[in-house]
N, C-alpha and C. Protein backbone atom coordinates (compact mmCIF):
# COMPACT_ATOMS: atom_id res chain seq x y z
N UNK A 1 0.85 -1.16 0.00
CA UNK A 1 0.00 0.00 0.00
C UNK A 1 0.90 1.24 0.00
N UNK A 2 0.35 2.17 -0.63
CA UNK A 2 1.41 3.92 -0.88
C UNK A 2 1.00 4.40 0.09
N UNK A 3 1.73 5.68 0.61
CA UNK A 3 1.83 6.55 1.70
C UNK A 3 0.06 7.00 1.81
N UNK A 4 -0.39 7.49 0.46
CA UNK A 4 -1.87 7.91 0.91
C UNK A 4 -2.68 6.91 1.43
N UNK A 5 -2.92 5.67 0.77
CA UNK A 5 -3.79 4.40 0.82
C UNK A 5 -3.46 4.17 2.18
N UNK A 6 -2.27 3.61 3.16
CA UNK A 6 -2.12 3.74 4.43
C UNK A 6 -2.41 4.47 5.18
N UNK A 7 -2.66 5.87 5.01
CA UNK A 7 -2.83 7.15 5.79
C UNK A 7 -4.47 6.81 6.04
N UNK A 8 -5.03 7.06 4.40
CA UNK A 8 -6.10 7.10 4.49
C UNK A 8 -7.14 5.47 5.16
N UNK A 9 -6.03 4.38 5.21
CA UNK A 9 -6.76 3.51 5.62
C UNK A 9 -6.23 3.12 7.35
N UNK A 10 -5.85 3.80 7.89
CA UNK A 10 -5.13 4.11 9.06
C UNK A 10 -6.37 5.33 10.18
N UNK A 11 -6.89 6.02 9.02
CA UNK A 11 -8.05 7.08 9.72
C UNK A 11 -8.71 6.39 9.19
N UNK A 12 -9.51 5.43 8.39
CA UNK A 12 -10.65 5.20 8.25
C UNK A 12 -10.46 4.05 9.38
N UNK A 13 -10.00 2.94 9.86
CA UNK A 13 -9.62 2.01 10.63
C UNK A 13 -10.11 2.68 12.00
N UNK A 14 -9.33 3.95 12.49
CA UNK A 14 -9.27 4.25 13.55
C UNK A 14 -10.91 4.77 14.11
N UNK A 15 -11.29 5.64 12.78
CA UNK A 15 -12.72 5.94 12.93
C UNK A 15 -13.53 5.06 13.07
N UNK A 16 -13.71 3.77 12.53
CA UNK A 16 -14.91 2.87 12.62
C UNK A 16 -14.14 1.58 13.71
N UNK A 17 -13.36 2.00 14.66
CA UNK A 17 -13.38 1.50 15.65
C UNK A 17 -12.79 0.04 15.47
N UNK A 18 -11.91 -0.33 14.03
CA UNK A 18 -11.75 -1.59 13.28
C UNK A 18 -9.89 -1.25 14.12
N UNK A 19 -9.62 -1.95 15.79
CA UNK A 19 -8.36 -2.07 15.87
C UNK A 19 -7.88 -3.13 15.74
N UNK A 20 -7.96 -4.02 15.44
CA UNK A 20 -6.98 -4.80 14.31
C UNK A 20 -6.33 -4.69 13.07
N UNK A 21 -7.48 -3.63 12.69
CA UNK A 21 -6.56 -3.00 11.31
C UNK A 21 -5.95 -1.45 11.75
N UNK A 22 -6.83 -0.80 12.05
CA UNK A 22 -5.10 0.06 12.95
C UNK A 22 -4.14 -0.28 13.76
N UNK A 23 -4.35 -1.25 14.21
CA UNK A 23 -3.07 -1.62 14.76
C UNK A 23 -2.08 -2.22 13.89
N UNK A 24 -2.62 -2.83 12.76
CA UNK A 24 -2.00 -3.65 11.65
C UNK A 24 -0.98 -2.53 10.81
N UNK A 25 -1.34 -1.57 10.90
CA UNK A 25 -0.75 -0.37 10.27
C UNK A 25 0.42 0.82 10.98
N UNK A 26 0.20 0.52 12.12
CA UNK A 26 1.29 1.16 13.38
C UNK A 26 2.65 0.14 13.13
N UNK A 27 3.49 0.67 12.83
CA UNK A 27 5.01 -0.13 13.09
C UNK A 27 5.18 -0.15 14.54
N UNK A 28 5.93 -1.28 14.80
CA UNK A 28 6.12 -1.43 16.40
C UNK A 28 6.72 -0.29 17.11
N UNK A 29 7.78 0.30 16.70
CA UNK A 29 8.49 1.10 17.11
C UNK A 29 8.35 2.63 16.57
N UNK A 30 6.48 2.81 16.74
CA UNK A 30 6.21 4.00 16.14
C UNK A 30 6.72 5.12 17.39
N UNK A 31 6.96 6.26 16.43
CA UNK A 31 7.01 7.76 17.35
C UNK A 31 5.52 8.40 17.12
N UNK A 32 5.25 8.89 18.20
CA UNK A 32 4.01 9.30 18.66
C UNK A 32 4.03 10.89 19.53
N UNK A 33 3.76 11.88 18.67
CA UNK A 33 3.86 13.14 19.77
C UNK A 33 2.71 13.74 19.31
N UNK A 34 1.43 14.16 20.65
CA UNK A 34 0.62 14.98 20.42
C UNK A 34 1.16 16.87 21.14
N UNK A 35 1.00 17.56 20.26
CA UNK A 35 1.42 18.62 20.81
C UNK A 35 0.25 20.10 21.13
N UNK A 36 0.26 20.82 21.87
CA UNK A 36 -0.58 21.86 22.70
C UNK A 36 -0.05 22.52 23.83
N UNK A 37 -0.79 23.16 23.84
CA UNK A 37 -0.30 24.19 25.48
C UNK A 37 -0.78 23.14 26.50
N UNK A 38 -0.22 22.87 27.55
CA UNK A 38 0.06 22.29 28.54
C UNK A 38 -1.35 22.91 29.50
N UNK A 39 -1.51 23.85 29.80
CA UNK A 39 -2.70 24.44 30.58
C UNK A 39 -3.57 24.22 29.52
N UNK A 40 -4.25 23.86 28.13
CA UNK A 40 -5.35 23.39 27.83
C UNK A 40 -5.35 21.97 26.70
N UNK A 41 -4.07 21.62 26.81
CA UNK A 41 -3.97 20.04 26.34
C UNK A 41 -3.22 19.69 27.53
N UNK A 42 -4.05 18.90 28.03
CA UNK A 42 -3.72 18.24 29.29
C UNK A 42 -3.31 17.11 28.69
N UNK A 43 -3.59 16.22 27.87
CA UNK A 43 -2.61 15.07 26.58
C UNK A 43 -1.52 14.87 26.28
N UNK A 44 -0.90 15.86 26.23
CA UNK A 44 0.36 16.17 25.98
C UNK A 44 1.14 15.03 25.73
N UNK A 45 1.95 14.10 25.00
CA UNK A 45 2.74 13.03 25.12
C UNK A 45 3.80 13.16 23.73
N UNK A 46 4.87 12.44 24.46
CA UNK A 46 5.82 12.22 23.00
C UNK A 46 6.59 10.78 23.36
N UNK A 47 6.28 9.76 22.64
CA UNK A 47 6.16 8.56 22.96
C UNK A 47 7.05 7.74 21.50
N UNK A 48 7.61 6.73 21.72
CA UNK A 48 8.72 5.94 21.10
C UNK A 48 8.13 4.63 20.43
N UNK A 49 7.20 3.91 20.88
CA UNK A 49 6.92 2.85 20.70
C UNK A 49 5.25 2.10 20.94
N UNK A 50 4.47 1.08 20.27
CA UNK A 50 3.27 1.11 20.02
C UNK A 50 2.15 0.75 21.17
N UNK A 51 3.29 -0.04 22.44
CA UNK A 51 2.37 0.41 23.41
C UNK A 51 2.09 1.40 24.05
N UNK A 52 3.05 2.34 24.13
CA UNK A 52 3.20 3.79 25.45
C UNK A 52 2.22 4.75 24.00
N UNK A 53 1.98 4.41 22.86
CA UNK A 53 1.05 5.11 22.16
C UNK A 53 -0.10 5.20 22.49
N UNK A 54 -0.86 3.34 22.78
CA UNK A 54 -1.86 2.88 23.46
C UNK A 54 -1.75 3.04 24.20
N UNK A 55 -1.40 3.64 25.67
CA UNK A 55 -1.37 4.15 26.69
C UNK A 55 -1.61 6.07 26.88
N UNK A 56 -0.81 6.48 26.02
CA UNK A 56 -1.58 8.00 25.59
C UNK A 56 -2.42 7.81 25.21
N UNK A 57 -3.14 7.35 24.02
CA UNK A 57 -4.56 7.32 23.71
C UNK A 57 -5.73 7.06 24.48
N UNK A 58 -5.23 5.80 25.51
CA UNK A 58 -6.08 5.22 26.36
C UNK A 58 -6.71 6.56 27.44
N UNK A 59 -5.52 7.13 27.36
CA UNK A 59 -5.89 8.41 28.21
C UNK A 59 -6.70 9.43 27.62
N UNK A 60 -6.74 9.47 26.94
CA UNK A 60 -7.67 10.66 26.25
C UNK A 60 -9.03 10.10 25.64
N UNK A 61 -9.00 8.71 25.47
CA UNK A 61 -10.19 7.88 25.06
C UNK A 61 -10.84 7.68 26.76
N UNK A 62 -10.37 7.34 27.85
CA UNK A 62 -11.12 7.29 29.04
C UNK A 62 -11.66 8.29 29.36
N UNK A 63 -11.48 9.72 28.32
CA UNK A 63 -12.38 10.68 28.87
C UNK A 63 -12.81 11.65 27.92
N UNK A 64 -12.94 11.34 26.80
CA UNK A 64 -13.42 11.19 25.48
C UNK A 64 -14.16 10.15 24.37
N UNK A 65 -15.14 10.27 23.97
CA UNK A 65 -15.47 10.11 23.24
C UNK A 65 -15.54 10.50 21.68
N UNK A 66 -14.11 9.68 20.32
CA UNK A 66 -14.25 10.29 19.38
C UNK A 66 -15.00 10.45 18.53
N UNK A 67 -16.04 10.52 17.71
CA UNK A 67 -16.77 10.72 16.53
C UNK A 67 -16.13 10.98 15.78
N UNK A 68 -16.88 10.66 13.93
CA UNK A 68 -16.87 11.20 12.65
C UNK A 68 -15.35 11.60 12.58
N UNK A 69 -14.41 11.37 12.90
CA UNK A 69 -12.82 11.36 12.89
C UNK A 69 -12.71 11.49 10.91
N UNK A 70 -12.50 12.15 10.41
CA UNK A 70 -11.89 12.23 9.23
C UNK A 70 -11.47 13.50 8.31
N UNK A 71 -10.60 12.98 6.87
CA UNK A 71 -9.78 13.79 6.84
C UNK A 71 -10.41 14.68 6.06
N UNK A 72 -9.53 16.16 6.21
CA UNK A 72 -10.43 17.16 5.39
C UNK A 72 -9.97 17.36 3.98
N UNK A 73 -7.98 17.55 4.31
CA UNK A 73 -7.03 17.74 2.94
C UNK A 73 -6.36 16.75 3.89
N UNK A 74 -5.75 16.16 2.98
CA UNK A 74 -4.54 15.37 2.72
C UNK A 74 -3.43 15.71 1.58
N UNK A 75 -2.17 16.11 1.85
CA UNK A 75 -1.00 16.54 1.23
C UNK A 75 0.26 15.19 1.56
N UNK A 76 0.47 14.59 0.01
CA UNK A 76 1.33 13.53 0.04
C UNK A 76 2.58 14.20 -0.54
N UNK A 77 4.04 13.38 0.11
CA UNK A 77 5.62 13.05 -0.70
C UNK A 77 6.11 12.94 0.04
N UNK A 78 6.31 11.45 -1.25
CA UNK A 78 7.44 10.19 -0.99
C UNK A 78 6.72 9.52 0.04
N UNK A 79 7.20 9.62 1.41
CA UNK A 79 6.59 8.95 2.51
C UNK A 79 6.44 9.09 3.48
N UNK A 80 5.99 10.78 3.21
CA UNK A 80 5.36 11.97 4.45
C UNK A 80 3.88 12.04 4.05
N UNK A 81 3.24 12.67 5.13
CA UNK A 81 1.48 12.86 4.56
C UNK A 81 1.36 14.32 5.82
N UNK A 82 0.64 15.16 5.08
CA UNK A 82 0.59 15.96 6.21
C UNK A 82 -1.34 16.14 6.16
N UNK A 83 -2.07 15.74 7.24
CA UNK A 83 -3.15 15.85 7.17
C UNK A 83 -4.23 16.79 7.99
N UNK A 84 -5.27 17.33 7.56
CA UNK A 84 -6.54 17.82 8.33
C UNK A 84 -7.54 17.25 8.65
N UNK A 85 -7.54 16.68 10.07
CA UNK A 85 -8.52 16.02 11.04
C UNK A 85 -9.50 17.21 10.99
N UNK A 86 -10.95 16.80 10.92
CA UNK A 86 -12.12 16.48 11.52
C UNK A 86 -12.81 16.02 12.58
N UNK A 87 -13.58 16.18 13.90
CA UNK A 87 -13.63 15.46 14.47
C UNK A 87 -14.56 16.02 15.51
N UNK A 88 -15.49 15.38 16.18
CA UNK A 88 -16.45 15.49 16.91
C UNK A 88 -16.13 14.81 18.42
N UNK A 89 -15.85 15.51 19.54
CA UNK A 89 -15.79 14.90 20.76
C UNK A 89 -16.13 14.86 21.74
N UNK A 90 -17.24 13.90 22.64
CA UNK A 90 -17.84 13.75 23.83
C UNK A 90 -17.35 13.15 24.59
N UNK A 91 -17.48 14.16 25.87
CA UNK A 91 -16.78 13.96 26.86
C UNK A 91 -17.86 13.09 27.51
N UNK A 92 -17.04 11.58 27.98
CA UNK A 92 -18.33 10.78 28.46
C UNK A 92 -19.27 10.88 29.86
N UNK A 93 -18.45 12.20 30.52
CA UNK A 93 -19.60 12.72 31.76
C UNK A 93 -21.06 13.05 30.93
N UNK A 94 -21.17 13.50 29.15
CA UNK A 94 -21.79 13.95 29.05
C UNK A 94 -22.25 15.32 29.08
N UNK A 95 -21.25 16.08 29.59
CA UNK A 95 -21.34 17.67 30.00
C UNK A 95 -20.43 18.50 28.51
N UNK A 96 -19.79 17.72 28.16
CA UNK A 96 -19.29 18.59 26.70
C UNK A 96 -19.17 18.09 25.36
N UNK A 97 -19.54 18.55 24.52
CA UNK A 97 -19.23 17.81 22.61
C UNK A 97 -18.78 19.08 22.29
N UNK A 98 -17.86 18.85 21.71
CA UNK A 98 -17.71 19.58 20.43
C UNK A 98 -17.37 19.39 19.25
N UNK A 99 -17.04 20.29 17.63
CA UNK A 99 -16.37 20.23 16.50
C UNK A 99 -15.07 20.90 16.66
N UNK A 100 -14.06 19.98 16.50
CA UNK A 100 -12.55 20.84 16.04
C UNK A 100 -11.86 19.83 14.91
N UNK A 101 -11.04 20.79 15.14
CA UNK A 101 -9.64 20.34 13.57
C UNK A 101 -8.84 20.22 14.61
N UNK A 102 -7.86 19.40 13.64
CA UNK A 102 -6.08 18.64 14.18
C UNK A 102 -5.62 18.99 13.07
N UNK A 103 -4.19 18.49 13.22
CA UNK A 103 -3.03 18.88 12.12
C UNK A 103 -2.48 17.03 12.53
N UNK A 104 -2.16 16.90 11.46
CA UNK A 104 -1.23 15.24 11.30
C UNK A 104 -0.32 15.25 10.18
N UNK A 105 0.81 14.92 11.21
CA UNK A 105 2.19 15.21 10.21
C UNK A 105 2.54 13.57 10.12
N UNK A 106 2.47 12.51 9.33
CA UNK A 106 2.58 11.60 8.82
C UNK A 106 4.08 10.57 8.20
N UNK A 107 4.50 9.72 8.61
CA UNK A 107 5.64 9.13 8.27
C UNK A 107 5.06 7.51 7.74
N UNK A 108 5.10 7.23 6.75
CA UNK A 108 5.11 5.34 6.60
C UNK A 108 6.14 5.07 5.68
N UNK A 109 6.40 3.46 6.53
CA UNK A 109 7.72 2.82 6.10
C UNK A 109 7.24 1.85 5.75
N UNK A 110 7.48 1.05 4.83
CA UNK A 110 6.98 -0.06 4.49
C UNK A 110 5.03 -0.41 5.05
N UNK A 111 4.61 0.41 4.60
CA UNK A 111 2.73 0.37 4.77
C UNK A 111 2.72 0.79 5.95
N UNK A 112 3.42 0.95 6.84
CA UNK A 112 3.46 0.97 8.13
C UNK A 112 3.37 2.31 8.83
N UNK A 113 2.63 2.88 9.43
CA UNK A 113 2.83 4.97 10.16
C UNK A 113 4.05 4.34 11.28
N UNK A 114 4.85 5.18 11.20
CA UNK A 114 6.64 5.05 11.85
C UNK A 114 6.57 6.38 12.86
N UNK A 115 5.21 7.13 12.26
CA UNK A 115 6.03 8.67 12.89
C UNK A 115 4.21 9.06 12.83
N UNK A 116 3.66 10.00 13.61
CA UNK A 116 2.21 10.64 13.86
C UNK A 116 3.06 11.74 15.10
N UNK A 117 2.70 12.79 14.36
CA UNK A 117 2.55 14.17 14.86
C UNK A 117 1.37 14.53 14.46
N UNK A 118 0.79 15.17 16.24
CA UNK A 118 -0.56 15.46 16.33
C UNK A 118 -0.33 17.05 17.12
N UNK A 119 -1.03 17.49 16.37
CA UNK A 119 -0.88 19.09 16.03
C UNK A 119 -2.17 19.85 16.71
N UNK A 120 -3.08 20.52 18.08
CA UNK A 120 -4.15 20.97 17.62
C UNK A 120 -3.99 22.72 18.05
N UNK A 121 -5.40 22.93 17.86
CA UNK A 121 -6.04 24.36 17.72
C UNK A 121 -5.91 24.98 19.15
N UNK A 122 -4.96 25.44 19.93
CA UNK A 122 -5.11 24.99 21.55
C UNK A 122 -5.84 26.28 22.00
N UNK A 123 -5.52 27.40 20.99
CA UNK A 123 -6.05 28.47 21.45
C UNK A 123 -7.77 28.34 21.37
N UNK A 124 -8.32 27.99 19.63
CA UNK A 124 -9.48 27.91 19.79
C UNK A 124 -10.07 26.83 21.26
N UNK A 125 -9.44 25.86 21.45
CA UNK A 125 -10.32 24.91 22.41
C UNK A 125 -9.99 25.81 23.09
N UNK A 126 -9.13 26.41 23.43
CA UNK A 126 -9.32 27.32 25.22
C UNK A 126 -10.23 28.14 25.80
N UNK A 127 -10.22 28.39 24.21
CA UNK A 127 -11.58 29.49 23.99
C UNK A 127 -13.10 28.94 24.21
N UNK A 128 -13.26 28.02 24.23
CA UNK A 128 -14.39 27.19 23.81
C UNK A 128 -14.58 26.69 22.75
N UNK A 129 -15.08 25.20 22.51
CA UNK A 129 -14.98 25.09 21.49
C UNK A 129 -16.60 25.15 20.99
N UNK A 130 -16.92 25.26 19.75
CA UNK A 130 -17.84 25.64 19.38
C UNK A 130 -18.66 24.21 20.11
N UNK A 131 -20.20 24.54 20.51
CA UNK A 131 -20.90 23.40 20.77
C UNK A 131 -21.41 22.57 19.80
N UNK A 132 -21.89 21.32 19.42
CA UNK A 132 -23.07 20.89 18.72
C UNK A 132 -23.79 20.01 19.74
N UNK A 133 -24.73 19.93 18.25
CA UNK A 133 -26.18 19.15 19.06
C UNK A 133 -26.77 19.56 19.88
């Protein structure tokens, strides 16, 4: 599979909740950094390898709920992808949803994502993020 076909089947995987096939697509020894201001990304991680990934995530999934996860643009070369997340998120107290964008800076090696830089909006969420529903 090419850098897009992985990317794009790496967010479609992750969105419909199919982890056997995102996981099938993580190299073992992926790098993993989500980045934000510290006072309103409490997430914060920069991580080496595919469990301590599943362990950041786990954290932000125990108190999140993701939705509709997908991409807006996708920009490919060679075997970089730089992408625009979509994404809808409930917080599972139930007390917050919202719509925001991410930034995803993309690496695959052999079909595989080697590298995910996660990029967001820290000012807009600080601000509030817009409500739905």
């Amino acid at each position: 599979m090419d850098t897009e076909g992985t990317i794009r089947a790496a967010v479609a995987a992750f969105s419909e909740g199919d982890d056997a096939e995102f996981d099938a697509l993580l190299s073992d020894d992926l790098h993993y950094s989500i980045n934000a201001q510290p006072e309103v990304g409490p997430f914060c991680a920069e991580v080496d390898c595919k469990p301590a990934f599943y362990e950041a995530m786990g954290r932000i999934l125990a108190e999140w709920e993701i939705r509709d996860y997908r991409i807006i643009d996708l920009i490919v070369s060679g075997n970089r992808g730089a992408a625009q997340i979509a994404y809808t998120a409930l917080r599972h107290s139930g007390e917050a949803q919202f719509e925001a964008r991410l930034a995803l800076f993309l690496t695959v090696e052999d079909g595989k994502l080697t590298e995910i830089h996660e990029y967001h909006d820290t000012a807009a969420l600080g601000s509030g993020p817009t409500a739905v529903g």
